[in-house]
C-alpha atoms as a PDB file:
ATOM      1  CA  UNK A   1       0.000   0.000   0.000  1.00  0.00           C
ATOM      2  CA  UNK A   2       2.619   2.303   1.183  1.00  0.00           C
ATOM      3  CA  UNK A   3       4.654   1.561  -2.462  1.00  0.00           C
ATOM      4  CA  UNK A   4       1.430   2.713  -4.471  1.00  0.00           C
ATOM      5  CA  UNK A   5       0.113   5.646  -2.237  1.00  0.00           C
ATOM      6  CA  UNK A   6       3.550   6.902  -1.131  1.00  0.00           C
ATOM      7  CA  UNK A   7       3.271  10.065  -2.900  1.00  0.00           C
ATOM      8  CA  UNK A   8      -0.378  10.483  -1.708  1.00  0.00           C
ATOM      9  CA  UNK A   9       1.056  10.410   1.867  1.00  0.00           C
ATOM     10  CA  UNK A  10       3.462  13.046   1.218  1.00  0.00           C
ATOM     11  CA  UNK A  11       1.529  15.328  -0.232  1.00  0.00           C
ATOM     12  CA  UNK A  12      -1.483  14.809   2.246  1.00  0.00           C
ATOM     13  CA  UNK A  13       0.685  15.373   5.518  1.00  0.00           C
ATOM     14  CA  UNK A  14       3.352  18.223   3.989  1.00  0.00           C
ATOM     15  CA  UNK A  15       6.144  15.990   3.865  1.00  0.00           C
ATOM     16  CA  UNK A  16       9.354  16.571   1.430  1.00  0.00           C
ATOM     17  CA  UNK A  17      11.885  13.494   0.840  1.00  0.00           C
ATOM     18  CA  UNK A  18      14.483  15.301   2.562  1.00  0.00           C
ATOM     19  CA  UNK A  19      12.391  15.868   5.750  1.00  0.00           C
ATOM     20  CA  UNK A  20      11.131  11.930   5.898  1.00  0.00           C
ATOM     21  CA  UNK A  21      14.653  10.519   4.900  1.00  0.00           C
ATOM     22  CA  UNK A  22      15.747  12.599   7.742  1.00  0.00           C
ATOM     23  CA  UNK A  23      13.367  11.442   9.781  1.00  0.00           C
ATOM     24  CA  UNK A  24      13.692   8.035   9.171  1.00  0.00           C
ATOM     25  CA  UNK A  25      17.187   8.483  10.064  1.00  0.00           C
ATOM     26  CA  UNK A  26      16.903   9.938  13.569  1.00  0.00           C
ATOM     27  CA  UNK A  27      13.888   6.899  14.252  1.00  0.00           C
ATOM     28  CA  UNK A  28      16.899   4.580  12.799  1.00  0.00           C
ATOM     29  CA  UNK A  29      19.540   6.191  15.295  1.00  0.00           C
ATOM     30  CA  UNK A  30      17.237   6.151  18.374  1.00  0.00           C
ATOM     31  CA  UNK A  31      16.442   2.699  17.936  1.00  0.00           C
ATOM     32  CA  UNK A  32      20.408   1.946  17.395  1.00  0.00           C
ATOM     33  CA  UNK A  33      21.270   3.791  20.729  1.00  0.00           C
ATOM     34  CA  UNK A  34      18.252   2.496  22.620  1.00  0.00           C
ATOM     35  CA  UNK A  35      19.529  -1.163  21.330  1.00  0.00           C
ATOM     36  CA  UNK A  36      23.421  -0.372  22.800  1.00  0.00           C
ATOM     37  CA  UNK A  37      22.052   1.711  25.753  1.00  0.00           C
ATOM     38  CA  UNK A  38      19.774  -0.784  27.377  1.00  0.00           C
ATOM     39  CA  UNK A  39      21.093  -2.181  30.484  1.00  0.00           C
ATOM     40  CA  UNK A  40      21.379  -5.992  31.008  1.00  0.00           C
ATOM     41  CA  UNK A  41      19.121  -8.106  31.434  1.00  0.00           C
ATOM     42  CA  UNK A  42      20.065 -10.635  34.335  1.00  0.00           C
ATOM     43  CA  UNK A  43      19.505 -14.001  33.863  1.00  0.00           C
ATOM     44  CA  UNK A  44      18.945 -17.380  36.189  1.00  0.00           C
ATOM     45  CA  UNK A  45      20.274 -20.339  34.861  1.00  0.00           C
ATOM     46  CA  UNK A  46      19.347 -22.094  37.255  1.00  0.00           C
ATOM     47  CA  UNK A  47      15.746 -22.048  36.742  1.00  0.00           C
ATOM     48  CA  UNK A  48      13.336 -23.669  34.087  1.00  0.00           C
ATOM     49  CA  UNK A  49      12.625 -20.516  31.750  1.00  0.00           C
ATOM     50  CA  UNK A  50       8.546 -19.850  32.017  1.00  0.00           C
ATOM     51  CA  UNK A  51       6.452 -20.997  29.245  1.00  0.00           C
ATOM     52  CA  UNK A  52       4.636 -17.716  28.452  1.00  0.00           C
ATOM     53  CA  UNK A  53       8.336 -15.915  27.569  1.00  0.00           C
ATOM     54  CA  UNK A  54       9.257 -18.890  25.577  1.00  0.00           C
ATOM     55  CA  UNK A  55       6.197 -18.268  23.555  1.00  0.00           C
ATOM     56  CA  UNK A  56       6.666 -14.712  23.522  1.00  0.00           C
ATOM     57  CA  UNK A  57      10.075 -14.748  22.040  1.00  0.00           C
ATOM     58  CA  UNK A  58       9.478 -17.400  19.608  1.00  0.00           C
ATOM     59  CA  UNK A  59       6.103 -15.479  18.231  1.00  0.00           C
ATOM     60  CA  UNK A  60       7.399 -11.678  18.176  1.00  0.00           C
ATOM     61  CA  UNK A  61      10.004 -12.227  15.232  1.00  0.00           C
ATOM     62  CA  UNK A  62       6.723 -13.476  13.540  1.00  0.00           C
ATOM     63  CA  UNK A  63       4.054 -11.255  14.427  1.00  0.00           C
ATOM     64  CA  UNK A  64       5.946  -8.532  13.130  1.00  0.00           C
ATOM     65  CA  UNK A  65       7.332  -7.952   9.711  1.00  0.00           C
ATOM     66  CA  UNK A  66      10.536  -7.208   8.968  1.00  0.00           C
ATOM     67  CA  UNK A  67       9.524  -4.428   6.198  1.00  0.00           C
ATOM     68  CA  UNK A  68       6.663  -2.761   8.368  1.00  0.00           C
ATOM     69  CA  UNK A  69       9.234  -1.136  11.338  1.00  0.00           C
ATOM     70  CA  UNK A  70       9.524   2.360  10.975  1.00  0.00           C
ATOM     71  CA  UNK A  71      12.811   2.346   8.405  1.00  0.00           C
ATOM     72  CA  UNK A  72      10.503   0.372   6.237  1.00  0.00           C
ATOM     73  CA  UNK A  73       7.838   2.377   5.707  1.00  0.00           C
ATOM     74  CA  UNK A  74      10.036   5.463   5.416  1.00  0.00           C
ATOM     75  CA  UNK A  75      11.942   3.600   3.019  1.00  0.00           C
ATOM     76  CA  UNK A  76       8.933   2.169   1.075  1.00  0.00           C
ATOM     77  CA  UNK A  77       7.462   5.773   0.678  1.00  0.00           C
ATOM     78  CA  UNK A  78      10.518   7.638  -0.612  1.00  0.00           C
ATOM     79  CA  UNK A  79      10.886   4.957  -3.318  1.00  0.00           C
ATOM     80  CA  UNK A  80       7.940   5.696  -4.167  1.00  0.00           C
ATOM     81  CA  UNK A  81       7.740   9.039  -4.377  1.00  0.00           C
ATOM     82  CA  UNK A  82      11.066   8.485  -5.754  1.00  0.00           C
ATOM     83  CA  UNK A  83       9.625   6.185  -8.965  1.00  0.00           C
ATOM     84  CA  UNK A  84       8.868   8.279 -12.343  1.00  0.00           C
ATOM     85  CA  UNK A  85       6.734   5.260 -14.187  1.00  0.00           C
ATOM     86  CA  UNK A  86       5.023   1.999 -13.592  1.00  0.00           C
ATOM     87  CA  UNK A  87       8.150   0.409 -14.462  1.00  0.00           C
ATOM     88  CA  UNK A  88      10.195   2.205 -11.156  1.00  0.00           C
ATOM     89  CA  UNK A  89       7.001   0.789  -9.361  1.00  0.00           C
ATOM     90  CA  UNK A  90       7.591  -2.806 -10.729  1.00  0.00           C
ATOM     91  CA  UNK A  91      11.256  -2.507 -10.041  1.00  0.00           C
ATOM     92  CA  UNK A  92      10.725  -1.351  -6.607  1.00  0.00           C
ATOM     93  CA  UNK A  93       8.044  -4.230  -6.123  1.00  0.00           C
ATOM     94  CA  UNK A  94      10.515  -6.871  -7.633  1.00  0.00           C
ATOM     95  CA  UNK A  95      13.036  -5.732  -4.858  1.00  0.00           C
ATOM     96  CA  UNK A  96      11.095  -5.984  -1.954  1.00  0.00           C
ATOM     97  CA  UNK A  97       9.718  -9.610  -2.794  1.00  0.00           C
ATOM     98  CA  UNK A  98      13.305 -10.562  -3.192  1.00  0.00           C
ATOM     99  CA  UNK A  99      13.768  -9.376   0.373  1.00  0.00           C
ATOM    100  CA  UNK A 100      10.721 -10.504   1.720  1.00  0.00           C
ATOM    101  CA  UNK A 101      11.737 -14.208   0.209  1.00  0.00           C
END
């Protein structure tokens, strides 16, 4: 959706590329320093992990998309604001099945 109505989105909310690749950025940095910032967690090897965080670690990866975090969508809507014809559109498309594969 965001590949097709990218430009739409822009141009509803105000937005120039420069302003949403910057943007994107700074999202992509605070998640980075959040990431190297966060303390420890402590962990007890001695006991049986619970059943409800095993779940919750195996499903999360899954539930979530890697394309649909916030670098994603800023990506996915400069490209395509970015794309002149149908055929930018298809190449753009092409690429992100090959990384969704």
């Amino acid at each position: 959706v965001l590949l097709v109505a990218g430009v739409v989105f822009m141009k509803l909310l105000h937005f120039s590329r420069g302003a949403l690749t910057i943007a994107g950025g700074l999202i992509l940095l605070i998640l980075a320093l959040n990431i190297v910032l966060s303390p420890a967690q402590k962990e007890d090897h001695g006991a049986a992990p619970d059943e409800a965080a095993l779940m919750s670690m195996a499903v999360y990866p899954l539930g979530i998309p890697m394309l649909l975090n916030p670098i994603g969508i800023v990506a996915l809507t400069v490209f395509s604001a970015e794309s002149q014809t149908l055929v930018d559109l298809a190449v753009i498309l092409g690429m992100l099945l090959v990384v969704a594969a």
